[in-house]
C-alpha atoms as a PDB file:
ATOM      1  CA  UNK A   1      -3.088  82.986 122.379  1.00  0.00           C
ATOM      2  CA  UNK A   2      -1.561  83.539 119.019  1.00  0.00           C
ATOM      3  CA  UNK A   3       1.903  82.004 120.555  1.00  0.00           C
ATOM      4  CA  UNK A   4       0.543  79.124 122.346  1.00  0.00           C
ATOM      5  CA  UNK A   5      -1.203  78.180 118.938  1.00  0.00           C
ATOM      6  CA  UNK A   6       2.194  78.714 116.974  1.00  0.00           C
ATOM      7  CA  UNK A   7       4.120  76.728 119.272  1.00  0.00           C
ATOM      8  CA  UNK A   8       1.090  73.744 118.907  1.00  0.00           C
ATOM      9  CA  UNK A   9       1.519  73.870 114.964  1.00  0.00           C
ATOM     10  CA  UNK A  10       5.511  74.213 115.226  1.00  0.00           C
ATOM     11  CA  UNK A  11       5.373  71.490 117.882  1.00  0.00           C
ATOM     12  CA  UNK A  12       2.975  68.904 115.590  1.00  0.00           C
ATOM     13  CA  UNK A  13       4.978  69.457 112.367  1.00  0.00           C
ATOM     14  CA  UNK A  14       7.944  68.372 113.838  1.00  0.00           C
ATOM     15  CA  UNK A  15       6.369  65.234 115.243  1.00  0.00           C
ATOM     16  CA  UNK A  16       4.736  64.490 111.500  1.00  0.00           C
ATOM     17  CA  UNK A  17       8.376  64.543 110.645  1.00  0.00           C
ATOM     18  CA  UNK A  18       9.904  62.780 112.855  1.00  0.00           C
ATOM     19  CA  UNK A  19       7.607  59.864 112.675  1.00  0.00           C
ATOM     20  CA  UNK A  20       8.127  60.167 108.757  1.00  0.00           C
ATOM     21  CA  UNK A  21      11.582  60.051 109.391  1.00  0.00           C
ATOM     22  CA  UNK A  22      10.841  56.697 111.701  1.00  0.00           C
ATOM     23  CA  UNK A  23       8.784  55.255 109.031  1.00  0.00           C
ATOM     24  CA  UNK A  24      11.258  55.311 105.873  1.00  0.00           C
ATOM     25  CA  UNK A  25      14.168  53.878 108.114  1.00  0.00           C
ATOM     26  CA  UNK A  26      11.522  51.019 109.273  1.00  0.00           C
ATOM     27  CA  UNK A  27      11.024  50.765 105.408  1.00  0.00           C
ATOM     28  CA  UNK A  28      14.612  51.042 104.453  1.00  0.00           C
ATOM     29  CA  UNK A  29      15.745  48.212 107.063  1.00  0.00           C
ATOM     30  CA  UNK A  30      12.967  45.723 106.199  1.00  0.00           C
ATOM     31  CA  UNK A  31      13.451  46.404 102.320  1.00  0.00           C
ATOM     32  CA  UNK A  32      17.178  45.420 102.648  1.00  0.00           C
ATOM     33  CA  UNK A  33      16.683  42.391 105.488  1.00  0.00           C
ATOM     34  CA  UNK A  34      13.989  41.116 102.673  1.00  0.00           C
ATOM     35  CA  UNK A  35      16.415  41.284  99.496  1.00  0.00           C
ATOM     36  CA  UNK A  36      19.170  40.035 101.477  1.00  0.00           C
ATOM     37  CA  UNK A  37      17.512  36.690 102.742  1.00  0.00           C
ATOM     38  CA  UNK A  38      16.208  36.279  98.831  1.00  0.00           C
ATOM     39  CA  UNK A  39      19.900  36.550  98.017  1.00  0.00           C
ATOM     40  CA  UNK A  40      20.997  33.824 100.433  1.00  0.00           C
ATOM     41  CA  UNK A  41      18.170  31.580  99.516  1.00  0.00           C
ATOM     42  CA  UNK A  42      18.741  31.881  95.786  1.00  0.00           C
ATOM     43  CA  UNK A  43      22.509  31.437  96.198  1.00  0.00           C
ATOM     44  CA  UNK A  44      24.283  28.905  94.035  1.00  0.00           C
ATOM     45  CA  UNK A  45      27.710  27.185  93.498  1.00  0.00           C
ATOM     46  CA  UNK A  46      29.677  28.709  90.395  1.00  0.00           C
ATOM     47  CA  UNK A  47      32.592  28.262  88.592  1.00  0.00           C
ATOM     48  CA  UNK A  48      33.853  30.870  85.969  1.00  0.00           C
ATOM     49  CA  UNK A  49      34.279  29.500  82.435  1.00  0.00           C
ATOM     50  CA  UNK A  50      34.912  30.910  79.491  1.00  0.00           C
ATOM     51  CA  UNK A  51      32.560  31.758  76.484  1.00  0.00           C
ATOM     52  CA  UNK A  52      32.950  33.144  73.176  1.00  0.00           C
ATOM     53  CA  UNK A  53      32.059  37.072  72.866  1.00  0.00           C
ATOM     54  CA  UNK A  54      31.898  36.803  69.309  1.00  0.00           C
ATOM     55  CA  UNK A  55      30.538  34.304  66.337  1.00  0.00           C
ATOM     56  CA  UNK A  56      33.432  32.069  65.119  1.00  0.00           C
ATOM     57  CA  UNK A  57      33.206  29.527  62.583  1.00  0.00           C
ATOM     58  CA  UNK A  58      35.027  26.687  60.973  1.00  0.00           C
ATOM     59  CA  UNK A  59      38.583  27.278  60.485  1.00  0.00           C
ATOM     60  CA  UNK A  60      38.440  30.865  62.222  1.00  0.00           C
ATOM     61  CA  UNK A  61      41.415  31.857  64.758  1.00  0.00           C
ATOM     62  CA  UNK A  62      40.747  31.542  68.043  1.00  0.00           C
ATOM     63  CA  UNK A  63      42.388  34.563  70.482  1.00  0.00           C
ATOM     64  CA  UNK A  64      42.748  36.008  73.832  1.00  0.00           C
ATOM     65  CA  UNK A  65      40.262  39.127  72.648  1.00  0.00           C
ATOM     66  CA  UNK A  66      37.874  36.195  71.651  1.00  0.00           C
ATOM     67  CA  UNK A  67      36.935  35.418  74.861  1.00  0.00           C
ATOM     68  CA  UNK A  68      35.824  36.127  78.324  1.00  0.00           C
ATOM     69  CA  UNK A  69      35.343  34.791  81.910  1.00  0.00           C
ATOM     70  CA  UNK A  70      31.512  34.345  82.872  1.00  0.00           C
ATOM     71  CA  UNK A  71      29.982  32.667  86.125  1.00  0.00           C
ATOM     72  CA  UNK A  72      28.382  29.237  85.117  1.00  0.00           C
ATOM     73  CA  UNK A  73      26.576  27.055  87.772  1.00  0.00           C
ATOM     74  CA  UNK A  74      29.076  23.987  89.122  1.00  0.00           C
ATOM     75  CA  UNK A  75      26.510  21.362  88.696  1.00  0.00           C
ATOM     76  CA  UNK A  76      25.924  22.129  85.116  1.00  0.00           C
ATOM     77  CA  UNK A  77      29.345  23.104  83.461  1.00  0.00           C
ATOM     78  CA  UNK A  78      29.601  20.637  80.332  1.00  0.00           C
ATOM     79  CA  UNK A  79      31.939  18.670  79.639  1.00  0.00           C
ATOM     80  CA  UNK A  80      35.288  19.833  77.996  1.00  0.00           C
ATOM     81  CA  UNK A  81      34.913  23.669  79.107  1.00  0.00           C
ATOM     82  CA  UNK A  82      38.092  25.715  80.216  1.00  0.00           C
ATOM     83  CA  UNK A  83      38.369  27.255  83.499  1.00  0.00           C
ATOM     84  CA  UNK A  84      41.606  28.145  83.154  1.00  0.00           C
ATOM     85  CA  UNK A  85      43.480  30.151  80.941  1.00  0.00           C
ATOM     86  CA  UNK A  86      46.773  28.350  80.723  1.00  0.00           C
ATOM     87  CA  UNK A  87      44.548  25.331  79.629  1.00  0.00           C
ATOM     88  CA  UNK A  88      42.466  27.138  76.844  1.00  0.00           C
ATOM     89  CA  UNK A  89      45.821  28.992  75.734  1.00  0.00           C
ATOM     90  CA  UNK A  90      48.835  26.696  76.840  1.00  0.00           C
ATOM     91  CA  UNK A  91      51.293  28.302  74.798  1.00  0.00           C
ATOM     92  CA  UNK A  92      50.273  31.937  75.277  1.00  0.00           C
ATOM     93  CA  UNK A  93      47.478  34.174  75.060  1.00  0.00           C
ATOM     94  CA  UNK A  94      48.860  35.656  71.525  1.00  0.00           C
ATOM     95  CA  UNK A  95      48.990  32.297  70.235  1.00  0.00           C
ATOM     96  CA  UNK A  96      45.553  31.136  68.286  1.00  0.00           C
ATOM     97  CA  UNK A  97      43.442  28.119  68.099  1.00  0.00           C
ATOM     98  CA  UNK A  98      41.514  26.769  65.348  1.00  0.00           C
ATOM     99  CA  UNK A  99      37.651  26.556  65.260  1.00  0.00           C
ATOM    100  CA  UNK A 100      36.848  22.931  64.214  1.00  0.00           C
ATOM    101  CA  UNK A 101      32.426  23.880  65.332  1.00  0.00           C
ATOM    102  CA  UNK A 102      30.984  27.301  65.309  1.00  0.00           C
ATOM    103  CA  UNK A 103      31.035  28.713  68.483  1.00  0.00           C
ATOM    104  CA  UNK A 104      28.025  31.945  69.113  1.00  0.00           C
ATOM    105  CA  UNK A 105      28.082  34.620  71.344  1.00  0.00           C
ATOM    106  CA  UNK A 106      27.797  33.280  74.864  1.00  0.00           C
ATOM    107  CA  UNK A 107      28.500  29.992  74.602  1.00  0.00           C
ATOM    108  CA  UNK A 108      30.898  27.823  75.864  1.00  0.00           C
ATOM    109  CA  UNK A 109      34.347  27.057  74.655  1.00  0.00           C
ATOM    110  CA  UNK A 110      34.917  23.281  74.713  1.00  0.00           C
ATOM    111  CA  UNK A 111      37.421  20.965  74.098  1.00  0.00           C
ATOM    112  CA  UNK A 112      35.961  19.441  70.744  1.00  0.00           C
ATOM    113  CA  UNK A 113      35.088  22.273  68.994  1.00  0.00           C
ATOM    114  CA  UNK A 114      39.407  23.409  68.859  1.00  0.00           C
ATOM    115  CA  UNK A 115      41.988  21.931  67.580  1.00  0.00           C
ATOM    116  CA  UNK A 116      45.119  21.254  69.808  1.00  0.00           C
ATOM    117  CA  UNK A 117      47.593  24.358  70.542  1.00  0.00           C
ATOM    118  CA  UNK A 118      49.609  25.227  67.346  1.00  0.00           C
ATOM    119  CA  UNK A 119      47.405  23.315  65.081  1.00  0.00           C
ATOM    120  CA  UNK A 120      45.555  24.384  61.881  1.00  0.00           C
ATOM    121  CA  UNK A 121      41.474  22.994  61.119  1.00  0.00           C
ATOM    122  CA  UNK A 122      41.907  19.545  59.397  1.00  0.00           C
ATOM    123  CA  UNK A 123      42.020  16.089  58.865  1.00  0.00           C
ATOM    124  CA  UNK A 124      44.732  15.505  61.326  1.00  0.00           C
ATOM    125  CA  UNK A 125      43.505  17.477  64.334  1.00  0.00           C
ATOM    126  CA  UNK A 126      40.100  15.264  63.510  1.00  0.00           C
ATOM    127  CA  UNK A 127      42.315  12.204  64.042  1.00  0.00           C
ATOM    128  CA  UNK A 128      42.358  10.359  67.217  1.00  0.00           C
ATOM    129  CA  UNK A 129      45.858   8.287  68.498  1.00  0.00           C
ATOM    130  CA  UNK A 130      46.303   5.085  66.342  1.00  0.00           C
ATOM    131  CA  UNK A 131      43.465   6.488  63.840  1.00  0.00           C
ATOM    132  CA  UNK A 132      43.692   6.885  59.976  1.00  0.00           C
ATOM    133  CA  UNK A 133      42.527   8.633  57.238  1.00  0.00           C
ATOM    134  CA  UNK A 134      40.764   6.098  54.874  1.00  0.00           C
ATOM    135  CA  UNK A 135      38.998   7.862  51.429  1.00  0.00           C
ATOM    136  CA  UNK A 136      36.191   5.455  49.964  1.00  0.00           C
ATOM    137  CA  UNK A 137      34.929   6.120  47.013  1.00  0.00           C
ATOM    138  CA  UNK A 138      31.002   6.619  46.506  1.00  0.00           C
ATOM    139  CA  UNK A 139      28.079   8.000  44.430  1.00  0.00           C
ATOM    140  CA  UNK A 140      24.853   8.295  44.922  1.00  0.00           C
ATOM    141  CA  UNK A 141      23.037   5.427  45.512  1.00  0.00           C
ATOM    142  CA  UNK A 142      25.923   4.387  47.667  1.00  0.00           C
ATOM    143  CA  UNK A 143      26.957   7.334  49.954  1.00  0.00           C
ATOM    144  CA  UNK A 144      22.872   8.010  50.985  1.00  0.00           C
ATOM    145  CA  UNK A 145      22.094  10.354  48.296  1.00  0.00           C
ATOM    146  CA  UNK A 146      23.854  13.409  49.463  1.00  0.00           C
ATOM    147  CA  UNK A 147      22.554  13.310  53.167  1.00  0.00           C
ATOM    148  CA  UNK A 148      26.222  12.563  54.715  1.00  0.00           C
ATOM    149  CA  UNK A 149      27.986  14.956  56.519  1.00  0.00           C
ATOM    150  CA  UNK A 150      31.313  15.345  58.732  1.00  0.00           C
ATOM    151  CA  UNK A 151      30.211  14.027  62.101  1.00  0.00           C
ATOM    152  CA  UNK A 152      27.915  11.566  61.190  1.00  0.00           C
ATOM    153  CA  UNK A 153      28.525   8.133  61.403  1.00  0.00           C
ATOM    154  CA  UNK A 154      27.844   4.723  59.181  1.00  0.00           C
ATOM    155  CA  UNK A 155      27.997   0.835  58.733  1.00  0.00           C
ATOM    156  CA  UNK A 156      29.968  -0.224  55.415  1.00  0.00           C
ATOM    157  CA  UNK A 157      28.485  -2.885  53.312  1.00  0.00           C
ATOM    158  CA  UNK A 158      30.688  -4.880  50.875  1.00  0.00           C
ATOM    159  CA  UNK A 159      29.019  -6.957  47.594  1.00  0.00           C
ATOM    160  CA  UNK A 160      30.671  -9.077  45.264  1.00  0.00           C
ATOM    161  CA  UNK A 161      31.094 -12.368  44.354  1.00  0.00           C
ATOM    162  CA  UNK A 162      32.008 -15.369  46.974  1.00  0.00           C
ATOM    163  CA  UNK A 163      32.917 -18.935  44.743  1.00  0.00           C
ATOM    164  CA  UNK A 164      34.400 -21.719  46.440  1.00  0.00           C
ATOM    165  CA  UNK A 165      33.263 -25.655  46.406  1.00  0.00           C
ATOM    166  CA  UNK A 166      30.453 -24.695  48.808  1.00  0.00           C
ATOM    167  CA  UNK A 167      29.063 -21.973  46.999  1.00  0.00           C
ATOM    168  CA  UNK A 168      28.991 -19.301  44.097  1.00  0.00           C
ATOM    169  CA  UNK A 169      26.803 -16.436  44.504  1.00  0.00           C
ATOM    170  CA  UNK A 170      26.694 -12.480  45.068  1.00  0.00           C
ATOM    171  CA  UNK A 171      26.917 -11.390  48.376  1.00  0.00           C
ATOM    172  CA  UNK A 172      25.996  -8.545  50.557  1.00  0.00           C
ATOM    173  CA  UNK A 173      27.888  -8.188  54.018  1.00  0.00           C
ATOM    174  CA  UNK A 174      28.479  -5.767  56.585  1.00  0.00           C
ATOM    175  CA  UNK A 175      32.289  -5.362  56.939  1.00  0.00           C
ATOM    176  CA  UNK A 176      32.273  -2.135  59.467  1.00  0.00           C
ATOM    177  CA  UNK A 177      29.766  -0.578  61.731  1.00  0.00           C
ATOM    178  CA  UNK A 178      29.469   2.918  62.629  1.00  0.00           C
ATOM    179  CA  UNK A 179      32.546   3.957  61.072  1.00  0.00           C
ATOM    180  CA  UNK A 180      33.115   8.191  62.045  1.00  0.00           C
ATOM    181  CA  UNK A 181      33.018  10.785  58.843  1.00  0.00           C
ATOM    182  CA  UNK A 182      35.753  13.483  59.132  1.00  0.00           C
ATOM    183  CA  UNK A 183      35.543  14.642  55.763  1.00  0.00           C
ATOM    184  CA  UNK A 184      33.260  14.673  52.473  1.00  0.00           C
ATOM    185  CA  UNK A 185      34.737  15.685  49.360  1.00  0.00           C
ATOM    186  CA  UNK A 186      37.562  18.146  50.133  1.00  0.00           C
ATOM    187  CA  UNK A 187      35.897  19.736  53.217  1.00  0.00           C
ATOM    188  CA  UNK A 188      35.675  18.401  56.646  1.00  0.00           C
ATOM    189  CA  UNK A 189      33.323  21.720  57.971  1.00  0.00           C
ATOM    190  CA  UNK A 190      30.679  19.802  59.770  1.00  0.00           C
ATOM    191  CA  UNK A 191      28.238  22.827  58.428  1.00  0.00           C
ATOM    192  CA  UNK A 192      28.960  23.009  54.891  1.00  0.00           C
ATOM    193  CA  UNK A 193      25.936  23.384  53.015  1.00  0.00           C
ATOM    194  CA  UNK A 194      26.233  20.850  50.112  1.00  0.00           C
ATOM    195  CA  UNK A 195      24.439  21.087  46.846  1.00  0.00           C
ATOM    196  CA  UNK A 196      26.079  18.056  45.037  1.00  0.00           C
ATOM    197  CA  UNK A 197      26.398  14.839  45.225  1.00  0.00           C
ATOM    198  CA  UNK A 198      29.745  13.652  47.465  1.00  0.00           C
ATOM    199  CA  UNK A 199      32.452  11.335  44.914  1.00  0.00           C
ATOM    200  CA  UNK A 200      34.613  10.748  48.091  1.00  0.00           C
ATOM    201  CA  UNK A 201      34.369  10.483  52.092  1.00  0.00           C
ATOM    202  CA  UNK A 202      36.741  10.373  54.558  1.00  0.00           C
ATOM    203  CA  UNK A 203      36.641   8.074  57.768  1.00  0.00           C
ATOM    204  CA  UNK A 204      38.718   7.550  60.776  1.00  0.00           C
ATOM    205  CA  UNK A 205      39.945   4.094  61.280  1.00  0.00           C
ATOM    206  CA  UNK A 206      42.551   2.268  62.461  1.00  0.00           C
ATOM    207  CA  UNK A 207      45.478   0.532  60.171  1.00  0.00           C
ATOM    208  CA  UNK A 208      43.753  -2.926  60.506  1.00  0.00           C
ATOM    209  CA  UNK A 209      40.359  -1.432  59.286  1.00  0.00           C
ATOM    210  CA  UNK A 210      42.083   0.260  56.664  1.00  0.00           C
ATOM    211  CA  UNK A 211      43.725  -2.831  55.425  1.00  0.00           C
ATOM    212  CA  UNK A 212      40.335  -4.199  55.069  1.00  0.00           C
ATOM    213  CA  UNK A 213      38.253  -1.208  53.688  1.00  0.00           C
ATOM    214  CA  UNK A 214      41.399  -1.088  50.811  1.00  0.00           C
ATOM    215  CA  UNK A 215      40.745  -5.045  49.933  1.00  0.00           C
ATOM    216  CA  UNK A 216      37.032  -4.576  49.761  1.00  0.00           C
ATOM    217  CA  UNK A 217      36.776  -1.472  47.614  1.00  0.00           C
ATOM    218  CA  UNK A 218      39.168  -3.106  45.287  1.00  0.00           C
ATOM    219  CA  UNK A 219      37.258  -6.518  45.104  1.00  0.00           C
ATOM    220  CA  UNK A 220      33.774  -5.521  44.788  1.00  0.00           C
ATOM    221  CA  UNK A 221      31.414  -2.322  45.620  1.00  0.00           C
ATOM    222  CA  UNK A 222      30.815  -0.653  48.631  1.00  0.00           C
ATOM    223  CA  UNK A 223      28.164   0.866  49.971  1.00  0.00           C
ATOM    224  CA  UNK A 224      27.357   3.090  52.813  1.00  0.00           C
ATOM    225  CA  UNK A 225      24.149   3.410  55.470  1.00  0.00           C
ATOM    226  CA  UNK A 226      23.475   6.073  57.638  1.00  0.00           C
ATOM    227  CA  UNK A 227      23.606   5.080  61.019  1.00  0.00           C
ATOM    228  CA  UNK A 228      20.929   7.529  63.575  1.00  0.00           C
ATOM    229  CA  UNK A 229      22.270   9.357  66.229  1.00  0.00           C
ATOM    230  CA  UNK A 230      23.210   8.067  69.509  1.00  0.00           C
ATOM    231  CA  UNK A 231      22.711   4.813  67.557  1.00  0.00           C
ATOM    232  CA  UNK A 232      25.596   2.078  69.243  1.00  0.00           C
ATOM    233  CA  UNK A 233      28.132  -0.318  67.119  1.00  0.00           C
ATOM    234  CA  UNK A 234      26.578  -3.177  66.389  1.00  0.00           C
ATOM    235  CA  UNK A 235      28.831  -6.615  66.175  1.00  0.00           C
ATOM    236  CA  UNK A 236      25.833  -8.629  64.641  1.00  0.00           C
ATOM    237  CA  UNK A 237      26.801 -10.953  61.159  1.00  0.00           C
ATOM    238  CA  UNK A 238      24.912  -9.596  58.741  1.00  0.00           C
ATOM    239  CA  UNK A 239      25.065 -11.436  55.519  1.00  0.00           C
ATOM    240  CA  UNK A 240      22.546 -11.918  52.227  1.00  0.00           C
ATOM    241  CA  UNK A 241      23.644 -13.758  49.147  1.00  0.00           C
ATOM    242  CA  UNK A 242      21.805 -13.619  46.158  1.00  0.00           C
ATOM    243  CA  UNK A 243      20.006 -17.703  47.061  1.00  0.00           C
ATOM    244  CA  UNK A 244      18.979 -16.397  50.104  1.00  0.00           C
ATOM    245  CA  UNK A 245      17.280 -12.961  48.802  1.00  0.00           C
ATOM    246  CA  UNK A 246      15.622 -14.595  46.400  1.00  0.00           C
ATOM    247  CA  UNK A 247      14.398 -18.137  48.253  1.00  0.00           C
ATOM    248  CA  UNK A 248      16.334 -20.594  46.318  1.00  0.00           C
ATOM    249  CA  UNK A 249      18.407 -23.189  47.357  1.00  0.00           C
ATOM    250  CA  UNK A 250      20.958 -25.115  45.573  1.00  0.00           C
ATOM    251  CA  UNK A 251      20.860 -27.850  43.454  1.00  0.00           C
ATOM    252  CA  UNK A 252      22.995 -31.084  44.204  1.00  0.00           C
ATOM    253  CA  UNK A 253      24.336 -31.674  40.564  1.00  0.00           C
ATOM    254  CA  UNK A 254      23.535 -35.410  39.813  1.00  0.00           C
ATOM    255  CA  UNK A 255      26.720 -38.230  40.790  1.00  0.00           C
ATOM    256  CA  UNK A 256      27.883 -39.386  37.195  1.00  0.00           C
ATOM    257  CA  UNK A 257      27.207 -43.010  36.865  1.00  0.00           C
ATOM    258  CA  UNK A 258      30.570 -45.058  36.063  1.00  0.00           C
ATOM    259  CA  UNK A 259      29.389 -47.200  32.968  1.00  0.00           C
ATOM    260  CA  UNK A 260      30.418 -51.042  32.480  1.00  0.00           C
ATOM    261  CA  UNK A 261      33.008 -51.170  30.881  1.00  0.00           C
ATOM    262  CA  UNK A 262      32.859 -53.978  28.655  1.00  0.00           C
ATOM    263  CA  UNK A 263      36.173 -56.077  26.679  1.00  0.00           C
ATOM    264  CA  UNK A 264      35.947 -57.921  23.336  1.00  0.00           C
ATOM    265  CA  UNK A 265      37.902 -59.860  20.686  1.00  0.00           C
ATOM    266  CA  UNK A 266      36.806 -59.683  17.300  1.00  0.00           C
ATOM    267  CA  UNK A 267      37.424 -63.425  14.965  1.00  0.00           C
ATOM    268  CA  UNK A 268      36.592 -64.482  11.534  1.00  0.00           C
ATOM    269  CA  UNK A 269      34.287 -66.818  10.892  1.00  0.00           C
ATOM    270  CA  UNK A 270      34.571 -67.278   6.513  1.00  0.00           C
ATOM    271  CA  UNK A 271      33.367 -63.805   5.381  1.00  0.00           C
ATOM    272  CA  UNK A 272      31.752 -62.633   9.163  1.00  0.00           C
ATOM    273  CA  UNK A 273      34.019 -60.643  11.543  1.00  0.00           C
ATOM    274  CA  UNK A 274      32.527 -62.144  15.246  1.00  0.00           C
ATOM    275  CA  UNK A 275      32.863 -59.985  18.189  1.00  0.00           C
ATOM    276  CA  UNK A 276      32.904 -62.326  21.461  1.00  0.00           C
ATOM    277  CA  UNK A 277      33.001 -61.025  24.932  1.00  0.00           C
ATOM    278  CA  UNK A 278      35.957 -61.687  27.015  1.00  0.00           C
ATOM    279  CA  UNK A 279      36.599 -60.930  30.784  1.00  0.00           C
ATOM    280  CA  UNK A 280      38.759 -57.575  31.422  1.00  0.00           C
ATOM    281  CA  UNK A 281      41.895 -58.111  32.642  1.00  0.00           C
ATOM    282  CA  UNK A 282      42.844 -54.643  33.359  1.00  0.00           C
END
């Protein structure tokens, strides 16, 4: 009796397992069938990019140890990132690049924040083809009270004195419009913190506008207005002369009135000198 009940237990223990055994591969199977559909249905398209590993700033080195590859989703790569390294390092992988932007940890390398292969940060690697470097002169009613900064833009307003047989008055008028900063002072670091007020900035233009920027500082004053960002060039006249700000208008000087002329001969008449009117012959 004590056999037949030892061969029941044996018998029922290694059915428990067995069906234990059946159960965690049931488990096992579904667990994996579930987490691989949630990876097919949450795949995306990538590219590899790369992205700084460490925090560089204006006028750092860029190198090869700088850097790594990272997966970045196709649709949303931005616009002047590297995907390959002979383009991010054409001459080399121990040959640097200068920062012209800070770059953090994780982000993107792109094309505008480095200068071109070889080059040092400065005013020429800010400089497009055909631009120049023009230097106008301000202070600080006219360069916006300190607020300017490398990257921003602005519209250039000339004022001095217009005199010609229409007209002689001040004038105001805008010369340039949205003109691009590359430099204030001595430093072109887009994130310098200033404390001052700026004597000089620097703008990219070409040789025609710097022909004209050169006449104009040297025949009256410029000034300088902000112009917000993503704001567009604007090609409207805008003009104010000093009539016009202050509602006059001009004043026709009077024609002169040619007077008579009038010829006489002068007689004597005993002790009386006569006068007497005579036609002019001339």
């Amino acid at each position: 009796m004590r056999a037949v009940f030892g061969l029941v237990l044996i018998a029922g223990i290694a059915l428990a397992g067995f069906a234990v055994y059946m159960a965690k591969g049931y488990i096992d199977s579904t667990r994996n069938a579930l987490a691989a559909a949630e990876a097919n249905s949450g795949m995306i398209d990538s590219v590899e990019i790369f992205v700084s590993k460490t925090s560089v700033k204006y006028g750092d080195n860029l190198t090869a140890e700088d850097v790594r590859l990272v997966h970045w989703p196709r649709s949303s790569v931005p616009d002047g990132a590297y995907t390959v390294p002979t383009d991010l390092f054409p001459q080399g992988f121990d040959k640097p690049r200068a920062v012209l932007r800070s770059i953090e940890p994780g982000e993107a390398i792109l094309k505008v924040k480095l200068t071109e292969a070889g080059e040092q940060a400065g005013l020429t690697s800010l400089l497009k083809p055909g631009q120049r470097a023009f230097t106008i002169e301000v202070d600080v009613s006219s360069g916006v009270s300190g607020f300017l900064r490398p990257g921003h833009s602005v519209d250039v307003y000339w004022t001095g004195r217009v005199q010609n047989s229409q007209r002689s008055a001040e004038v105001t008028k805008l010369i340039q419009s949205s003109l691009p900063l590359i430099a204030i002072d001595q430093s072109a670091n887009e994130e310098v913190e200033s404390s001052g007020i700026a004597r000089t900035v620097t703008v990219a233009v070409s040789a025609q506008q710097v022909a004209s920027l050169a006449q104009a500082q040297s025949t009256g004053r410029l000034s300088l207005s902000l112009v917000g960002s993503g704001d567009a060039r604007t090609d409207e006249v805008i003009e104010v002369d000093q009539n016009a700000l202050l509602g006059l208008t001009e004043v026709e000087a009077p024609l002169a009135v040619e007077e008579e002329k009038v010829c006489t001969i002068r007689t004597r008449r005993g002790a009386e000198v006569v006068e007497i009117e005579i036609p002019c012959t001339n």
